[in-house]
Protein backbone atom coordinates (compact mmCIF):
# COMPACT_ATOMS: atom_id res chain seq x y z
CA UNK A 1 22.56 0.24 13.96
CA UNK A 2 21.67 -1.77 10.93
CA UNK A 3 18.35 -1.09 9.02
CA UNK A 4 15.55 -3.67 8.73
CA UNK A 5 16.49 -6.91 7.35
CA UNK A 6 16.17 -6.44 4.00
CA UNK A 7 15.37 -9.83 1.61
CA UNK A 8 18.09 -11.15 0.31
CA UNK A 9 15.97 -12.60 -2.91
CA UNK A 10 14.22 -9.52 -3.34
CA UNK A 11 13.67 -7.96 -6.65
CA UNK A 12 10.08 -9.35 -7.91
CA UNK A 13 12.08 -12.58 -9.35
CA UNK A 14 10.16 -15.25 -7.66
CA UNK A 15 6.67 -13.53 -7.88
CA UNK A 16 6.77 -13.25 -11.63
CA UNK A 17 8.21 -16.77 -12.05
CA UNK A 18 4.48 -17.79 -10.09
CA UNK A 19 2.83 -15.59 -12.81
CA UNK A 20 4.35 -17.04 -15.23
CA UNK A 21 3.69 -20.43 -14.29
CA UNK A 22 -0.17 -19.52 -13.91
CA UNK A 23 -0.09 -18.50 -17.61
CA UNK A 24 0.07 -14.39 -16.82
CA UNK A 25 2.68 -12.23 -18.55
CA UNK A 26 3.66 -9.62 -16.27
CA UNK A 27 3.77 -6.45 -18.99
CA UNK A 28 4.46 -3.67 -16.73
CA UNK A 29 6.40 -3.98 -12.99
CA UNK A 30 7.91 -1.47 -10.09
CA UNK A 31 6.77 2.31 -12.36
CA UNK A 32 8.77 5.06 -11.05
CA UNK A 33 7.37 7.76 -13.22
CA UNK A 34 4.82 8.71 -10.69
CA UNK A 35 6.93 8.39 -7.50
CA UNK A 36 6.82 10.89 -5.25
CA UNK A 37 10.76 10.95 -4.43
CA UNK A 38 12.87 10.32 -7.44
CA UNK A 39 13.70 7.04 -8.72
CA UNK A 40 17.15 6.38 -8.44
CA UNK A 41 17.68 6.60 -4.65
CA UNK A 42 20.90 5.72 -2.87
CA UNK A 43 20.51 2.75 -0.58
CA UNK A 44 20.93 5.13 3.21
CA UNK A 45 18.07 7.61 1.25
CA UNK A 46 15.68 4.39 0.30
CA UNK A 47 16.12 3.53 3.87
CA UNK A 48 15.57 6.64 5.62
CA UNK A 49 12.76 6.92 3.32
CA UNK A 50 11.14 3.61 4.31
CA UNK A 51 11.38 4.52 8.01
CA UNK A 52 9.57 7.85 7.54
CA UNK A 53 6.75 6.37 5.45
CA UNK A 54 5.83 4.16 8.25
CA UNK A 55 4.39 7.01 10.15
CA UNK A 56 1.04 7.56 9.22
CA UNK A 57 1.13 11.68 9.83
CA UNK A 58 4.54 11.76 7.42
CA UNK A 59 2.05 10.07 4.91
CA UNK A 60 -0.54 12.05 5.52
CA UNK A 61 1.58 15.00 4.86
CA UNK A 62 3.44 13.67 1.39
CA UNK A 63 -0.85 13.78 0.51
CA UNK A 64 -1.15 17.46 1.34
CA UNK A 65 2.01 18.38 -0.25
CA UNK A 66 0.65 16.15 -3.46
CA UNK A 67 -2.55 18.28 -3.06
CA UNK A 68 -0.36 21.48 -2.76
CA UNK A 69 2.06 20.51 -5.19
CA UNK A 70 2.40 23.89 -6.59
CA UNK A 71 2.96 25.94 -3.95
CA UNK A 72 2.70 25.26 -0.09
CA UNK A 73 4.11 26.38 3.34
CA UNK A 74 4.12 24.30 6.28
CA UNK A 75 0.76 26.37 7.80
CA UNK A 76 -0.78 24.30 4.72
CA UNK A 77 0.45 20.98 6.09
CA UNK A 78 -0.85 20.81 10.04
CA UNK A 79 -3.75 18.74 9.66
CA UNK A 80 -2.33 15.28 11.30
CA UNK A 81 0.90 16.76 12.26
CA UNK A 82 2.49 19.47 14.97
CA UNK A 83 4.26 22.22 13.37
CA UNK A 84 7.55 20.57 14.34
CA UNK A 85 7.08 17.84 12.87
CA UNK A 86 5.78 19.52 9.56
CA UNK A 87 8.73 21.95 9.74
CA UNK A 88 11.16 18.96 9.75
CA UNK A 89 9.15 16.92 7.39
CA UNK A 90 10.05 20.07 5.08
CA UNK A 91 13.63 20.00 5.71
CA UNK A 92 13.48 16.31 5.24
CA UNK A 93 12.53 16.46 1.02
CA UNK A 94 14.59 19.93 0.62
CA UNK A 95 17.88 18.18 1.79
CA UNK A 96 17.22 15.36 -0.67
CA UNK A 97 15.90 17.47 -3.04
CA UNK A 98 12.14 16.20 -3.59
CA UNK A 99 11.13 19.57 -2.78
CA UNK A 100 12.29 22.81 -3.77
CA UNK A 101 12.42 26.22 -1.69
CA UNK A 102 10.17 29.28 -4.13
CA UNK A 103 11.04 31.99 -1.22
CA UNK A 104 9.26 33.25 1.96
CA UNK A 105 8.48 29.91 3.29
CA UNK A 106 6.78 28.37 0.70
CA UNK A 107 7.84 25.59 -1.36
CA UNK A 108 6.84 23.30 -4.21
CA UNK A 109 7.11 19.74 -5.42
CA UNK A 110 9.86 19.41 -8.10
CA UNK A 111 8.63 16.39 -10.06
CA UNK A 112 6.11 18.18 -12.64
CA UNK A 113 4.66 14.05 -12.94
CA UNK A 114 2.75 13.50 -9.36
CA UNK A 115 -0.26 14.05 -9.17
CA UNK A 116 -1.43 10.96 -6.44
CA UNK A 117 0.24 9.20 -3.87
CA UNK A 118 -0.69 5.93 -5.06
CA UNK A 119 2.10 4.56 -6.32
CA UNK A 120 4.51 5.66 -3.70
CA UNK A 121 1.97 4.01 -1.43
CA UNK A 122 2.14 0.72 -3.46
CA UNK A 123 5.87 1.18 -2.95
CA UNK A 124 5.79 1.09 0.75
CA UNK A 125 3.33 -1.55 0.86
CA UNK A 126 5.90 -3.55 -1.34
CA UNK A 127 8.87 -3.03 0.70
CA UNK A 128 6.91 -3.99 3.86
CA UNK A 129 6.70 -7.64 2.25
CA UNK A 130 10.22 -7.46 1.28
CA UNK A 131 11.91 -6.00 4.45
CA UNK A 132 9.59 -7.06 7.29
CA UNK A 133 8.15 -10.32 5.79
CA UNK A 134 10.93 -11.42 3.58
CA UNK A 135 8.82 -12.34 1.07
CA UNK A 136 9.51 -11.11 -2.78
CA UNK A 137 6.96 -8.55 -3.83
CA UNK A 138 6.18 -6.59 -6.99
CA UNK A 139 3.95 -3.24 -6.98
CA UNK A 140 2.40 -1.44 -10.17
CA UNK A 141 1.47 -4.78 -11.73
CA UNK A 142 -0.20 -4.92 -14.78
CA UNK A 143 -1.00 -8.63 -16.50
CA UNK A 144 -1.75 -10.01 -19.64
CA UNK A 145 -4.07 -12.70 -19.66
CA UNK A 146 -6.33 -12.26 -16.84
CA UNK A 147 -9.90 -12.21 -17.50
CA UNK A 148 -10.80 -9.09 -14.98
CA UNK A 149 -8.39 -7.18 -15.42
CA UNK A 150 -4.71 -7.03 -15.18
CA UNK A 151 -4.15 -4.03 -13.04
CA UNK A 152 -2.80 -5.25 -9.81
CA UNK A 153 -1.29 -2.86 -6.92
CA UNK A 154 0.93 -5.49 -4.84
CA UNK A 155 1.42 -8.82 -5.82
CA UNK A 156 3.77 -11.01 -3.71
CA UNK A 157 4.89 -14.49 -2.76
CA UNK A 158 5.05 -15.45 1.22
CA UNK A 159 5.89 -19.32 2.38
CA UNK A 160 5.50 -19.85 -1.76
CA UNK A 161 1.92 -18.54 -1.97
CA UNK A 162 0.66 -15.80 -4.38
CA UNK A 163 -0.63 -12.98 -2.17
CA UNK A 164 -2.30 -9.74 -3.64
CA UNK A 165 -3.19 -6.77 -2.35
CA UNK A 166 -5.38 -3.68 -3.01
CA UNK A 167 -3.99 -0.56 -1.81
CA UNK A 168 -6.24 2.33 -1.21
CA UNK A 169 -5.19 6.01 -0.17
CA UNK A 170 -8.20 7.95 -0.43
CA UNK A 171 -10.44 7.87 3.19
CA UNK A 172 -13.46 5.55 3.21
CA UNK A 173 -15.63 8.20 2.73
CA UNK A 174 -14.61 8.20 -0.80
CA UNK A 175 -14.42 4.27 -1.55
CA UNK A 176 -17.27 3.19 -3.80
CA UNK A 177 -18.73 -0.08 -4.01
CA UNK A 178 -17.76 -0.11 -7.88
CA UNK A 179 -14.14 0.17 -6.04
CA UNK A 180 -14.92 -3.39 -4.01
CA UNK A 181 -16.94 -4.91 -7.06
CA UNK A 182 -13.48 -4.47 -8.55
CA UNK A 183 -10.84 -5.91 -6.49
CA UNK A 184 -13.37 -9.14 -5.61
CA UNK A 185 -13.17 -9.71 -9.61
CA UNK A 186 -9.36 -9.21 -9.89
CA UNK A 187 -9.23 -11.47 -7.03
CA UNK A 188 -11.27 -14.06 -8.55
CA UNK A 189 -9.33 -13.48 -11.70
CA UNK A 190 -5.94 -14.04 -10.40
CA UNK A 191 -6.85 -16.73 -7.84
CA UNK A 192 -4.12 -16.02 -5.20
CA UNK A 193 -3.58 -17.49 -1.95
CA UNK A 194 -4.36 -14.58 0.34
CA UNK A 195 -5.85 -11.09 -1.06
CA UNK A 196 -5.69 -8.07 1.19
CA UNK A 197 -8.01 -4.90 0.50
CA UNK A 198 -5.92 -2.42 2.66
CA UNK A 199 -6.96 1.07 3.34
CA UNK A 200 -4.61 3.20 4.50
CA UNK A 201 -6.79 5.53 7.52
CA UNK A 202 -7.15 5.22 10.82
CA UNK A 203 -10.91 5.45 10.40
CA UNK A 204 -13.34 2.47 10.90
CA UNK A 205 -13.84 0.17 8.34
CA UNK A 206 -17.02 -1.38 9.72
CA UNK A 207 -18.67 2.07 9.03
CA UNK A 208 -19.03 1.87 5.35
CA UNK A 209 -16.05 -0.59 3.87
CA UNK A 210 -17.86 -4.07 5.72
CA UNK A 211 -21.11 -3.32 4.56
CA UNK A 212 -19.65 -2.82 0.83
CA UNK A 213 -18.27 -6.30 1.24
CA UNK A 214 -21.09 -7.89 3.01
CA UNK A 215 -23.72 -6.69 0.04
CA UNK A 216 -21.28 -7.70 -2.63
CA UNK A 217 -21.29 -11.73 -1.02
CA UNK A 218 -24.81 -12.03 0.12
CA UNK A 219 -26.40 -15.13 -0.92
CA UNK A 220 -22.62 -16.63 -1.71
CA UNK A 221 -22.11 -17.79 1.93
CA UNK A 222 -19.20 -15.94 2.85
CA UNK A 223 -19.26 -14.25 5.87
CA UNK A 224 -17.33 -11.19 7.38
CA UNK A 225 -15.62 -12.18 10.18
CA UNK A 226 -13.72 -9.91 12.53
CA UNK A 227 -9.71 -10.38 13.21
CA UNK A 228 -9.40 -7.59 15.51
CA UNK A 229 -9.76 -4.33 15.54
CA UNK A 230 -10.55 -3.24 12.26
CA UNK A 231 -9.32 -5.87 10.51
CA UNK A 232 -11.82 -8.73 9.26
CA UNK A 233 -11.68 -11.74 7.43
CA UNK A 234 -13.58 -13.84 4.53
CA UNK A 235 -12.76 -17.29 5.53
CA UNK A 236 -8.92 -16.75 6.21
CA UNK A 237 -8.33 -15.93 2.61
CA UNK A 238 -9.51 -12.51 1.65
CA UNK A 239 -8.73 -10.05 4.22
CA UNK A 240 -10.26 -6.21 4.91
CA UNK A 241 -7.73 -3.61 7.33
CA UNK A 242 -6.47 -0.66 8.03
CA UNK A 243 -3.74 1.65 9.34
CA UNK A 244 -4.61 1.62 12.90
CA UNK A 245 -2.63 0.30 15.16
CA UNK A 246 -0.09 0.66 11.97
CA UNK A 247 0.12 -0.98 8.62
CA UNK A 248 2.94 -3.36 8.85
CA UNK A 249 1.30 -4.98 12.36
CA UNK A 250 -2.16 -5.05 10.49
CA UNK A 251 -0.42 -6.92 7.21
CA UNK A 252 1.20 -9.52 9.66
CA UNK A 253 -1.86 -10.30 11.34
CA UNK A 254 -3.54 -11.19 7.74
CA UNK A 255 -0.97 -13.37 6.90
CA UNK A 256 -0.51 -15.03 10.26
CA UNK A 257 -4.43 -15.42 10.35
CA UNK A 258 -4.16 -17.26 7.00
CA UNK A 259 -1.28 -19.46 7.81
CA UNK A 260 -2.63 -20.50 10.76
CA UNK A 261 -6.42 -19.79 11.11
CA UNK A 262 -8.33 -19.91 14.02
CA UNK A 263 -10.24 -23.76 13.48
CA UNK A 264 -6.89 -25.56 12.04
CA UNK A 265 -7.41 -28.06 14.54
């Protein structure tokens, strides 16, 4: 059985032609230095990878081994998955290599470079625009000429609009409102058509990521509308989710909500 439909005009092509033409210079694209799987992956690997990383407990355990990069045995890895599914997980990066065996069950991660899982994140997040959206889609952005700062973590181009989105890793707990300040100025700076601030946890985001949001826009009449679940919206154009149900279900429903809002008629 074939893979998910991958885009045929993939690449980051089209998205940096729409930089371009909005007077950015796209200096740095798609880093692999801090990867968490090496770089130059064979197509049936790059797959098999993208199917794992849409599990959230597979994600949740690249972060541990990140964490534990050193040295690690599976006991070290349980905390959103079985020991099965750790155990396999394991076997998973020491067939390809990603991982290497040190002796008596413990391992260690062989790139010396990783030290976050934010990139590899960015990665994913890319690929979900270019396999489940076809849409083109860069990740690891970084622009010259934009007035807030040209440090962007997705950037891509769905139905011909600019769409940009903040990726965040670490749990809400640890999201500052310094963090939010942040991506409402790059988003003001690059002007897209839809920006998405997407945490990925299964935790609420009305908790402590809304109210962020809602104290950053008082007095600006924008309200904080919910979508569903935990996803809300600023007037169908700046969008706040999660992971739960899953990511690529939670990206969809941002972009279908801003293609076809709720008041179009």
């Amino acid at each position: 059985m074939r893979g998910p439909l991958k885009n045929p005009y993939g690449g980051g092509d089209e998205v940096a032609a729409m930089l371009k033409r909005r007077g950015f210079e796209v200096i740095l694209k798609n880093p692999t230095e801090y990867l968490f799987f090496p770089p130059d992956l064979d197509e049936p690997f790059e797959d098999e990878l993208y199917e794992m990383l849409k599990k959230y407990s597979f994600r949740i355990f690249i972060r541990d081994v990140i964490k534990n990069r050193k040295s690690f045995e599976a006991k070290d890895l349980l905390k959103y998955s079985t020991r099965e599914w750790v155990e396999r997980y394991i076997g998973f990066l020491l067939e390809r290599s990603v991982i290497k065996a040190l002796g008596s069950g413990r391992y260690r991660l062989k790139s010396e470079a990783v030290f976050s899982f934010g990139d590899t994140l960015e990665w994913f997040v890319a690929n979900i625009f270019e396999r489940e959206f076809i849409s083109s889609a860069l990740w690891g952005v970084r622009l010259k000429g934009v007035e807030a700062g040209g440090d962007y973590d997705v950037v891509a181009s769905v139905e011909g609009e600019l769409v940009y989105v903040e990726v965040k890793s670490s749990p809400p707990k640890n999201i500052e409102e310094a963090e939010v300040a942040a991506f409402l100025k790059r988003t003001e700076g690059l002007k897209p058509a839809l920006a998405i601030f997407l945490e990925d946890t299964t935790l609420r985001m009305k908790d402590k990521i809304v109210p962020i949001f809602e104290g950053l826009l008082k007095g600006r009449g924008l309200p904080v509308a919910r979508v569903r679940e935990e996803t809300f919206s600023i007037e169908e154009k700046v969008f706040i989710t999660n992971s739960k149900p899953d990511m690529i279900s939670n990206i969809g429903a941002c972009i279908r909500r801003h293609l076809a809002p709720e008041d179009f008629w």
